[in-house]
C-alpha atoms as a PDB file:
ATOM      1  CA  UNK A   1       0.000   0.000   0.000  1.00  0.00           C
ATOM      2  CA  UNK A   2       3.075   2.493   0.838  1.00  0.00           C
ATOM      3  CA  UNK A   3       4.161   1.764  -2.573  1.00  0.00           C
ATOM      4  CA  UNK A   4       1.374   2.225  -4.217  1.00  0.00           C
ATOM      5  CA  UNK A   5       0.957   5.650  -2.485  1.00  0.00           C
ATOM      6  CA  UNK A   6       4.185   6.526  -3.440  1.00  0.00           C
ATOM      7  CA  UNK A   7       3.878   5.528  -7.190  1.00  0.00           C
ATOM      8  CA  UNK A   8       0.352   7.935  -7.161  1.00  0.00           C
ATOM      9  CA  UNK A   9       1.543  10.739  -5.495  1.00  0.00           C
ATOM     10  CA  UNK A  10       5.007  10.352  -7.850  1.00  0.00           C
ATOM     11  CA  UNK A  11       1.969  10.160 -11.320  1.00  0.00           C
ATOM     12  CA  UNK A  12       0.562  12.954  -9.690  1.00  0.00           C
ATOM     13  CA  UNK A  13       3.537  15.179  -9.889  1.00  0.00           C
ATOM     14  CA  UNK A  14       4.115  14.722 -12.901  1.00  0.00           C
ATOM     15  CA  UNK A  15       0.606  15.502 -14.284  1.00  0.00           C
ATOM     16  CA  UNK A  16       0.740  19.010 -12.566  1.00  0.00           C
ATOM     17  CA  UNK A  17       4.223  19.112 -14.155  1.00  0.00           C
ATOM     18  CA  UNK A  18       2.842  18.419 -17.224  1.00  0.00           C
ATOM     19  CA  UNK A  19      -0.260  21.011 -16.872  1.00  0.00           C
ATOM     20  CA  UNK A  20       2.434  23.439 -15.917  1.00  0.00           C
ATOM     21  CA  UNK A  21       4.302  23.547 -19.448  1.00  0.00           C
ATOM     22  CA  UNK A  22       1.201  22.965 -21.213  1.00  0.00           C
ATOM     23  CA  UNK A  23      -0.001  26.464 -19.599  1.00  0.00           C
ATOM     24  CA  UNK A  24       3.399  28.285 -20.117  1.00  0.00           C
ATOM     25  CA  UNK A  25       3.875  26.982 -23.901  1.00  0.00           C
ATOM     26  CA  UNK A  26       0.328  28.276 -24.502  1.00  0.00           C
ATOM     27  CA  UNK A  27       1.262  31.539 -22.896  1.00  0.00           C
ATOM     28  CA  UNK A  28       4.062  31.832 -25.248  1.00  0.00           C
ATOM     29  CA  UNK A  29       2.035  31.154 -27.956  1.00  0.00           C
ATOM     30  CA  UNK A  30      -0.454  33.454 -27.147  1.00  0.00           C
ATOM     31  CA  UNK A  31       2.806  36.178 -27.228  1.00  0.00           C
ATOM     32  CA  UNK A  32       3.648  34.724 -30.586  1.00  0.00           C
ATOM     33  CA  UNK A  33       0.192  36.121 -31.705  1.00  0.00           C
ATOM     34  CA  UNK A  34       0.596  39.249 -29.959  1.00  0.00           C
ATOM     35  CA  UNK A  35      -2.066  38.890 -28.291  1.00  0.00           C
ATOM     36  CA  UNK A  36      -2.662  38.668 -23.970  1.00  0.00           C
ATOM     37  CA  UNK A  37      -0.801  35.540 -22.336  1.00  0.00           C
ATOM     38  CA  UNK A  38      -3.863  34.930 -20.819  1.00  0.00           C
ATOM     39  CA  UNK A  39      -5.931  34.221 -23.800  1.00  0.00           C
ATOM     40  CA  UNK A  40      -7.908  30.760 -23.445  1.00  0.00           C
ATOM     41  CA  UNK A  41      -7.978  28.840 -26.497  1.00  0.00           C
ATOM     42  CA  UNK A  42      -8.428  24.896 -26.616  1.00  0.00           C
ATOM     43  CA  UNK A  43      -5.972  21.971 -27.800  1.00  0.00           C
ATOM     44  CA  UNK A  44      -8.071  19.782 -29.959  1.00  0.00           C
ATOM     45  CA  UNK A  45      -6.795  15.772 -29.306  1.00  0.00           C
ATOM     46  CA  UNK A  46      -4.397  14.470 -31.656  1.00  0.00           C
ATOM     47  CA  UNK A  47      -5.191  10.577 -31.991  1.00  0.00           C
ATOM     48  CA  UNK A  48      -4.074   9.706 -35.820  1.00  0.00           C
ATOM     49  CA  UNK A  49      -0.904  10.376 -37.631  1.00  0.00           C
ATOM     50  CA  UNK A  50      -0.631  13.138 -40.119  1.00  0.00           C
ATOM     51  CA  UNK A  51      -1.000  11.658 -43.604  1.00  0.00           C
ATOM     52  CA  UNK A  52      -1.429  14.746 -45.741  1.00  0.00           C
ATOM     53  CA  UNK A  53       1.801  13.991 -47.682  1.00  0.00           C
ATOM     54  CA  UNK A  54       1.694  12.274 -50.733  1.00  0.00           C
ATOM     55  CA  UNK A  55       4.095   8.682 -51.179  1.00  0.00           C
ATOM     56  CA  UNK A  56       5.848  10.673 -53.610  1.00  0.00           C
ATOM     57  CA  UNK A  57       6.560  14.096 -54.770  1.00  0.00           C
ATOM     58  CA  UNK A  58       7.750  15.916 -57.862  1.00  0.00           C
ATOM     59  CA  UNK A  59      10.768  17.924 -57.058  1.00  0.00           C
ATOM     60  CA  UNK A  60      10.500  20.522 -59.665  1.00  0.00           C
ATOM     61  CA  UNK A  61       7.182  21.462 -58.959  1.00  0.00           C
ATOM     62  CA  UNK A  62       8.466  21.950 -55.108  1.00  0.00           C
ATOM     63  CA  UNK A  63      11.118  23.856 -56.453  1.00  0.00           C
ATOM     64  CA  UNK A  64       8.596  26.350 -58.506  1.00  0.00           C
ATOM     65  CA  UNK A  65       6.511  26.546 -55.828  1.00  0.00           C
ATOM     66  CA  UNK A  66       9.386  27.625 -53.491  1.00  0.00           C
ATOM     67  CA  UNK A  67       9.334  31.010 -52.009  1.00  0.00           C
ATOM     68  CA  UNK A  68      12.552  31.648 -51.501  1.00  0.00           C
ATOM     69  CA  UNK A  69      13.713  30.816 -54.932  1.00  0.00           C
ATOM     70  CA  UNK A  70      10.090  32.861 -56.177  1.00  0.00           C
ATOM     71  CA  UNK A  71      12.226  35.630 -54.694  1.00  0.00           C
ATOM     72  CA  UNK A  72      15.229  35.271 -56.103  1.00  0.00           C
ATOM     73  CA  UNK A  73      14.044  34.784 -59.978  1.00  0.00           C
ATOM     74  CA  UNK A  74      12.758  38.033 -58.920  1.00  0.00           C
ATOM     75  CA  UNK A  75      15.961  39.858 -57.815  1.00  0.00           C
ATOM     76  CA  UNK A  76      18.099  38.090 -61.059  1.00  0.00           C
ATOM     77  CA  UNK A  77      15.245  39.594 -63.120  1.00  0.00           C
ATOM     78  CA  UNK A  78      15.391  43.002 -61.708  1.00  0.00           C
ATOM     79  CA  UNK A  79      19.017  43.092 -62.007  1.00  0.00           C
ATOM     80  CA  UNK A  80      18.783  42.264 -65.654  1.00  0.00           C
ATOM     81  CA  UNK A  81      16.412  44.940 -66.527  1.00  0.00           C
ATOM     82  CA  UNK A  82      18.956  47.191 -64.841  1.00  0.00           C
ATOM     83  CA  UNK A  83      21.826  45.910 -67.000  1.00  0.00           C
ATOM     84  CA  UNK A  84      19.617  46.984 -69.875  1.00  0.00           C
ATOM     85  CA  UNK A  85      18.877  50.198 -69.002  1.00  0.00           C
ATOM     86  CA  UNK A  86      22.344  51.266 -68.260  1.00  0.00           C
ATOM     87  CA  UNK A  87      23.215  50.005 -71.810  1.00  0.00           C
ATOM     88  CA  UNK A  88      20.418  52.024 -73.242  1.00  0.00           C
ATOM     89  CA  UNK A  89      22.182  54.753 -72.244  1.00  0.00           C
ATOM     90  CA  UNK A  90      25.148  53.891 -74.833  1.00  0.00           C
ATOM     91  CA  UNK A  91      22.813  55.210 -77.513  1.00  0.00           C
ATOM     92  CA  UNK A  92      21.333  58.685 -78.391  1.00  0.00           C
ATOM     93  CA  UNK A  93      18.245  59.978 -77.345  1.00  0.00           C
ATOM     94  CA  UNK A  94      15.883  61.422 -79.542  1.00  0.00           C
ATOM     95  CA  UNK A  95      13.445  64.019 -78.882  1.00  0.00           C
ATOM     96  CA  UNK A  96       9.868  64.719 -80.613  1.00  0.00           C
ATOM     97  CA  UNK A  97       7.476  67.269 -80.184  1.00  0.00           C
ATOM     98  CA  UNK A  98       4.771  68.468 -81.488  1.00  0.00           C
ATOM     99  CA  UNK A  99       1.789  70.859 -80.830  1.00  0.00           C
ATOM    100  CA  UNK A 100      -0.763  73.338 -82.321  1.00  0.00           C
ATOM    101  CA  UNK A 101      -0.676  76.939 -81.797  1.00  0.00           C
ATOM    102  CA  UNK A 102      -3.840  79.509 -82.274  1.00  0.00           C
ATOM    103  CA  UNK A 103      -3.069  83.295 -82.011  1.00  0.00           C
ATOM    104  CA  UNK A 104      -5.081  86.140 -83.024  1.00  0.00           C
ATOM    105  CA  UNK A 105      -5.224  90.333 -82.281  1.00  0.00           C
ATOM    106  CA  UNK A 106      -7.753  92.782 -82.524  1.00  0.00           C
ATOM    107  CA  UNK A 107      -7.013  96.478 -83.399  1.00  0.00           C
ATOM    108  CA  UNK A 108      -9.630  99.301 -83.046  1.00  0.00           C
ATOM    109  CA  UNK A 109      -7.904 101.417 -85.607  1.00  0.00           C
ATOM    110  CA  UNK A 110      -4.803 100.720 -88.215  1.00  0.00           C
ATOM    111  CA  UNK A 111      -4.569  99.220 -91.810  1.00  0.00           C
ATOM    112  CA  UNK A 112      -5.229  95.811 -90.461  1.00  0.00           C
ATOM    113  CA  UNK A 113      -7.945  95.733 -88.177  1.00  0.00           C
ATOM    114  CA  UNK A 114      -6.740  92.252 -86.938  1.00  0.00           C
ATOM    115  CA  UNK A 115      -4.105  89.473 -87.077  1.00  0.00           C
ATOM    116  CA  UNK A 116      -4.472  85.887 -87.094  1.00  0.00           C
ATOM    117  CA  UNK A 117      -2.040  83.050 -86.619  1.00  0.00           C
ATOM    118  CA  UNK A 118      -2.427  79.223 -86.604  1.00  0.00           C
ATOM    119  CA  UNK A 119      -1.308  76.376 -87.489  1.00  0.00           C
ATOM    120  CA  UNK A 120       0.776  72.909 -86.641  1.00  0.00           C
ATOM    121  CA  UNK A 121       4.424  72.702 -85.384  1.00  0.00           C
ATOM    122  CA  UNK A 122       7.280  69.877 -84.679  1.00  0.00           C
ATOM    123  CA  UNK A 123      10.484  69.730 -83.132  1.00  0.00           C
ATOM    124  CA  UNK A 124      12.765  66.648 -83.686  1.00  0.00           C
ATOM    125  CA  UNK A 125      16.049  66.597 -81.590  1.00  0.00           C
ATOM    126  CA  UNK A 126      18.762  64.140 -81.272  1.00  0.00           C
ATOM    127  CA  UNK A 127      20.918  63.846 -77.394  1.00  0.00           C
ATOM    128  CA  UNK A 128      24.292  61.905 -77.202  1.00  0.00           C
ATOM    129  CA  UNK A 129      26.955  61.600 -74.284  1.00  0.00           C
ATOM    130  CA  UNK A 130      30.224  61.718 -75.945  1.00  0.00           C
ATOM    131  CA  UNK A 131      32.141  61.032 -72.772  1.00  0.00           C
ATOM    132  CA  UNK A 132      30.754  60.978 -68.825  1.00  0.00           C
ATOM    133  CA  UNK A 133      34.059  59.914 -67.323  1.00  0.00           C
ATOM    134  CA  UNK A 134      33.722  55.889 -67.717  1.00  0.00           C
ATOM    135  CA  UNK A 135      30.838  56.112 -65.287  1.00  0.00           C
ATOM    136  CA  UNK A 136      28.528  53.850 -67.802  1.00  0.00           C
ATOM    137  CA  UNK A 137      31.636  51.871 -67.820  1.00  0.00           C
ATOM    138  CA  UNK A 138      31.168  51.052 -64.535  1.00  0.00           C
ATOM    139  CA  UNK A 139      27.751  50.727 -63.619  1.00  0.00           C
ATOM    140  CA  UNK A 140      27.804  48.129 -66.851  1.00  0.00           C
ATOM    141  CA  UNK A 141      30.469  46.593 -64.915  1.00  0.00           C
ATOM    142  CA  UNK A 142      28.468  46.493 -61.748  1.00  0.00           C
ATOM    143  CA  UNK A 143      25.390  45.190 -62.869  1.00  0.00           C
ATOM    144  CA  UNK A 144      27.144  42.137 -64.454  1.00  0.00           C
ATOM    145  CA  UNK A 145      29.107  41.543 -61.100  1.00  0.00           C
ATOM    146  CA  UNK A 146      25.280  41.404 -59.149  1.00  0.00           C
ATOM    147  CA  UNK A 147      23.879  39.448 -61.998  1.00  0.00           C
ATOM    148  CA  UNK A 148      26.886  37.126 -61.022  1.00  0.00           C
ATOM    149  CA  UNK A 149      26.423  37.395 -58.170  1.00  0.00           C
ATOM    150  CA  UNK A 150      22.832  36.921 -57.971  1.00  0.00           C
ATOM    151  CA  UNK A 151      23.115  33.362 -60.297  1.00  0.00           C
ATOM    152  CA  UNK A 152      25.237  32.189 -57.612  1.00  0.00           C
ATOM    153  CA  UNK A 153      23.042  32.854 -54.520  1.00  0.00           C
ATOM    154  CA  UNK A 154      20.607  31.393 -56.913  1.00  0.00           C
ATOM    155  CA  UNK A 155      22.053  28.221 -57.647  1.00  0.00           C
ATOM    156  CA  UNK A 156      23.466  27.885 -53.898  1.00  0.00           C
ATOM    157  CA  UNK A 157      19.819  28.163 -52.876  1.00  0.00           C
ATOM    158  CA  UNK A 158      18.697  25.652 -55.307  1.00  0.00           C
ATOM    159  CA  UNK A 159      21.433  22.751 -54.113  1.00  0.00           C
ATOM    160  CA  UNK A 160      20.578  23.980 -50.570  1.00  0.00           C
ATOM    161  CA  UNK A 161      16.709  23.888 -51.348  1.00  0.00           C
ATOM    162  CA  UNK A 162      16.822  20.079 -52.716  1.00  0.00           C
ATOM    163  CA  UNK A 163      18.927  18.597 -49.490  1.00  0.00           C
ATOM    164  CA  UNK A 164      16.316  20.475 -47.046  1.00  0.00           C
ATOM    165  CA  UNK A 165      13.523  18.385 -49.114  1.00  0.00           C
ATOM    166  CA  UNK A 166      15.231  15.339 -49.215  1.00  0.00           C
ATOM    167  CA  UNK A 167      16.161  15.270 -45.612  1.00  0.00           C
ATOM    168  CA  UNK A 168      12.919  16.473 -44.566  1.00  0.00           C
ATOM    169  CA  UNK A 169      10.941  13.922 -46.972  1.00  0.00           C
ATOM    170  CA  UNK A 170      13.318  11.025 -45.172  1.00  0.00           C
ATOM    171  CA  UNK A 171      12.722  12.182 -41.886  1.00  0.00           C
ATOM    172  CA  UNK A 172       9.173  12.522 -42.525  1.00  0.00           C
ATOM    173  CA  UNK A 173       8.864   9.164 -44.175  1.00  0.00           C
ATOM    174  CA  UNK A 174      11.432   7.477 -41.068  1.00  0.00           C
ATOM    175  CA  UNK A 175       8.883   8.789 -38.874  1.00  0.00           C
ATOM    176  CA  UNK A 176       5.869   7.615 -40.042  1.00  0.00           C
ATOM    177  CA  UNK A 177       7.653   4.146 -40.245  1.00  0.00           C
ATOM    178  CA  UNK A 178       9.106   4.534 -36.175  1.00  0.00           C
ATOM    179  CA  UNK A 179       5.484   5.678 -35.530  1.00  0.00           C
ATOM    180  CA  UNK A 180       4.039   2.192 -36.872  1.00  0.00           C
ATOM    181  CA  UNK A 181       6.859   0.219 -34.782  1.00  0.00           C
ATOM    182  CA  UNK A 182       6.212   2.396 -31.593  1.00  0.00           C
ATOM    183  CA  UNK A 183       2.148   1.813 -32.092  1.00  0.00           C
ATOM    184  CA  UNK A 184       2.864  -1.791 -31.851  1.00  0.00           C
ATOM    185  CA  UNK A 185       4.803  -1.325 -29.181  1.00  0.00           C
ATOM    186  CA  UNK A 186       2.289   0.355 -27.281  1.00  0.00           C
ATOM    187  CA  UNK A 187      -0.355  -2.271 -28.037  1.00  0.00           C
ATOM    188  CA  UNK A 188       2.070  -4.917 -26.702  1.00  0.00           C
ATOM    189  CA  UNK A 189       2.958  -3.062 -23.511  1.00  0.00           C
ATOM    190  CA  UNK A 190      -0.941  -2.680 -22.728  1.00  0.00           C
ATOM    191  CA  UNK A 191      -0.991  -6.537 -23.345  1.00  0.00           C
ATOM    192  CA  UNK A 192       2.066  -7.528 -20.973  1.00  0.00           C
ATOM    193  CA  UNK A 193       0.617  -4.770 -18.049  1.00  0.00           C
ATOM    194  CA  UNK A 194      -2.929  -6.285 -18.363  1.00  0.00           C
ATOM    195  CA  UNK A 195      -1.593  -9.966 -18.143  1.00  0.00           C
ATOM    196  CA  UNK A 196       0.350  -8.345 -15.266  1.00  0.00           C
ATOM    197  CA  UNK A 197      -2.632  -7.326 -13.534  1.00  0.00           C
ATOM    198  CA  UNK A 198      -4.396 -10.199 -14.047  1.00  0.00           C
ATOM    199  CA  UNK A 199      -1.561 -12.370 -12.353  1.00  0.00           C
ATOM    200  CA  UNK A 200      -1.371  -9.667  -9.493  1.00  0.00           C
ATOM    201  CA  UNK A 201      -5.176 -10.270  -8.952  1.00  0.00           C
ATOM    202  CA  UNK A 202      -4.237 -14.228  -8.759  1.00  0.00           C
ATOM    203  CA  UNK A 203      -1.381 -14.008  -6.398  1.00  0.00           C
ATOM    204  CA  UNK A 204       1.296 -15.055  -9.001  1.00  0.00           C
ATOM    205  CA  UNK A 205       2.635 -11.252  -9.642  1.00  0.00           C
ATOM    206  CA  UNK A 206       4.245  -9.230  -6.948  1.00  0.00           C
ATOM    207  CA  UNK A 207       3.479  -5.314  -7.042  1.00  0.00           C
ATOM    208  CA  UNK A 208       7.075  -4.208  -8.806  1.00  0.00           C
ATOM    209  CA  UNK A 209       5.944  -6.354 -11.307  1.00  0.00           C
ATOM    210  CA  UNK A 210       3.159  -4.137 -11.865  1.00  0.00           C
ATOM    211  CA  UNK A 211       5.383  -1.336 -11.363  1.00  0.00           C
ATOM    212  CA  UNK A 212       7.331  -2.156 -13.923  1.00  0.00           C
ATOM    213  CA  UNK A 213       5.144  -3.452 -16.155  1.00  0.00           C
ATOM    214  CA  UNK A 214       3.319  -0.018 -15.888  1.00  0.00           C
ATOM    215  CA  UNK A 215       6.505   1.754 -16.418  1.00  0.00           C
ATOM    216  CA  UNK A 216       6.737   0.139 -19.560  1.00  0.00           C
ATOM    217  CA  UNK A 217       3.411   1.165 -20.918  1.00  0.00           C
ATOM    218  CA  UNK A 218       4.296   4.987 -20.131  1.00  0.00           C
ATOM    219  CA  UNK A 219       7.378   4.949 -21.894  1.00  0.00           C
ATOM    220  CA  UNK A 220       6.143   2.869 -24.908  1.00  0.00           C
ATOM    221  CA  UNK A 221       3.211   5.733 -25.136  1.00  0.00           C
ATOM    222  CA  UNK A 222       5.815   8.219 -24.559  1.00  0.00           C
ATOM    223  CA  UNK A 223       7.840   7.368 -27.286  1.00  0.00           C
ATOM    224  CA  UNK A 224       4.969   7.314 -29.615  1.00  0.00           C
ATOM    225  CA  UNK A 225       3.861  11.016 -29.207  1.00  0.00           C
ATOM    226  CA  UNK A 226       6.968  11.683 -29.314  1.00  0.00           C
ATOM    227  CA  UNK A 227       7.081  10.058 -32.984  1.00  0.00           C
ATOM    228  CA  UNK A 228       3.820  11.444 -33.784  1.00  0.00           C
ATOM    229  CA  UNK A 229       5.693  15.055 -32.914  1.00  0.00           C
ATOM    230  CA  UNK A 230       8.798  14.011 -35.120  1.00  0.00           C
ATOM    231  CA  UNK A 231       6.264  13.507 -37.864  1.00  0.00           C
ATOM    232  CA  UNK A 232       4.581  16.113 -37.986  1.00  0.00           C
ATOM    233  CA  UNK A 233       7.314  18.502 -37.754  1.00  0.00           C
ATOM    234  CA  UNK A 234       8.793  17.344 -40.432  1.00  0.00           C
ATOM    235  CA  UNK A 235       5.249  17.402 -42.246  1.00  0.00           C
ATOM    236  CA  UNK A 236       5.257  21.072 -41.592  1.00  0.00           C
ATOM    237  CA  UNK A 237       8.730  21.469 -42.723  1.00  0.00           C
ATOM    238  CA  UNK A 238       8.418  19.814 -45.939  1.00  0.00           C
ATOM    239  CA  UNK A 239       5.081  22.431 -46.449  1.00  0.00           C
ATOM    240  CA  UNK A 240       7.275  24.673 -46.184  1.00  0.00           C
ATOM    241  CA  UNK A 241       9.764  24.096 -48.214  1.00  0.00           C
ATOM    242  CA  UNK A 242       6.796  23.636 -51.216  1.00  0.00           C
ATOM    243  CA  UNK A 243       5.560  27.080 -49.783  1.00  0.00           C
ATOM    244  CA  UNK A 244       2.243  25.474 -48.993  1.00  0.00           C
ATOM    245  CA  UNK A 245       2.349  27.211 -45.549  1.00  0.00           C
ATOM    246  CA  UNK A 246       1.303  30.845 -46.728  1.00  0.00           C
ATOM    247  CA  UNK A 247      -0.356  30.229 -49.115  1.00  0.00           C
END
């Protein structure tokens, strides 16, 4: 009986342990949101695994779809259209303009008693910078090195892009594998601590048995939430990576 107290009093320890982080993660999530610490909001119970990835996946579509590299295209395009413009500038600039013009004056005495003027004019003019001290020179220069530049980020994004999916496709796909095993697992340690009890009801099981036995059981459920988190991290990760997340 002593032990038994000991082993509930220990269970309940750890539940108000357990209540305790559960309260201070969902006041830091509630700071996340910028929003009081105090807000209540409720934990729906998670009883199946995650299965809103696909068995397989099309890299290049992942890749298209990726934000990051979205971005990037972006920047290499915008860097491009400044290249042209600063080689624009290597050529003259022409000038047109043309408008309409109405005048006319009244005179109360004189040989004419007024004068009128009208008619359509244009103006065509050409611009050219002989020499600006090599400063095109150098902004062409410039704008070449960032385009460089740019295609390397680029491409170091890409390579860096494809080992974040395929490490976070394994580690998705390990998981959901580990999370089978450790469901088994579980289902076989409720088996060995109910066959325990049983015996400890008969007489032919002492109570560390059942302590044990019990132990058992927690740490086989342990270890599968704690798959069932490893899954669906990297569930969230891979989203990510596709750019599913924002959208």
């Amino acid at each position: 009986m002593l032990l038994a107290t000991l082993e509930v009093n220990r269970q309940k320890a750890n539940v108000l342990r357990q209540r305790e982080v559960l309260e201070s993660a969902k006041r830091q999530f509630n700071q996340l949101l910028a929003r009081d610490p105090l807000t209540p909001f409720a934990i729906p119970e998670l009883s199946t695994l995650p299965g809103t990835l696909p068995k397989t996946y099309d890299r290049s579509v992942i890749l298209s779809n990726n934000l990051r590299l979205q971005w990037l295209e972006s920047e290499k395009r915008a860097i491009a259209l400044e290249l042209a413009e600063w080689k624009a500038e290597r050529y003259p600039k022409l000038q047109l303009s043309a408008g309409y013009s109405y005048n006319k004056t009244d005179n109360q005495a004189g040989f004419l008693l007024f004068n009128r003027n009208h008619g359509w004019n244009a103006q065509l003019g050409a611009q050219w910078n002989l020499f600006d001290g090599n400063r095109l020179r150098r902004e062409i220069a410039n704008a070449r090195i960032r385009i460089l530049q740019s295609n390397i980020r680029y491409t170091g994004t890409k390579l860096e892009t494809e080992l974040q999916i395929e490490e976070a496709w394994a580690a998705y796909r390990l998981a959901i594998e580990l999370h089978r095993l450790e469901t088994e697992n579980l289902g076989i340690a409720r088996q060995h601590y109910d066959l325990t009890m049983q015996n400890y009801r008969d007489g032919a099981s002492l109570f560390l048995e059942v302590k044990e036995a019990q132990r058992q059981q927690e740490q086989a459920h342990q270890s599968l939430l704690s798959q069932w988190y490893e899954a669906k991290r990297a569930e969230i990760e891979f989203q990510r990576l596709k750019g599913e997340l924002v959208r």
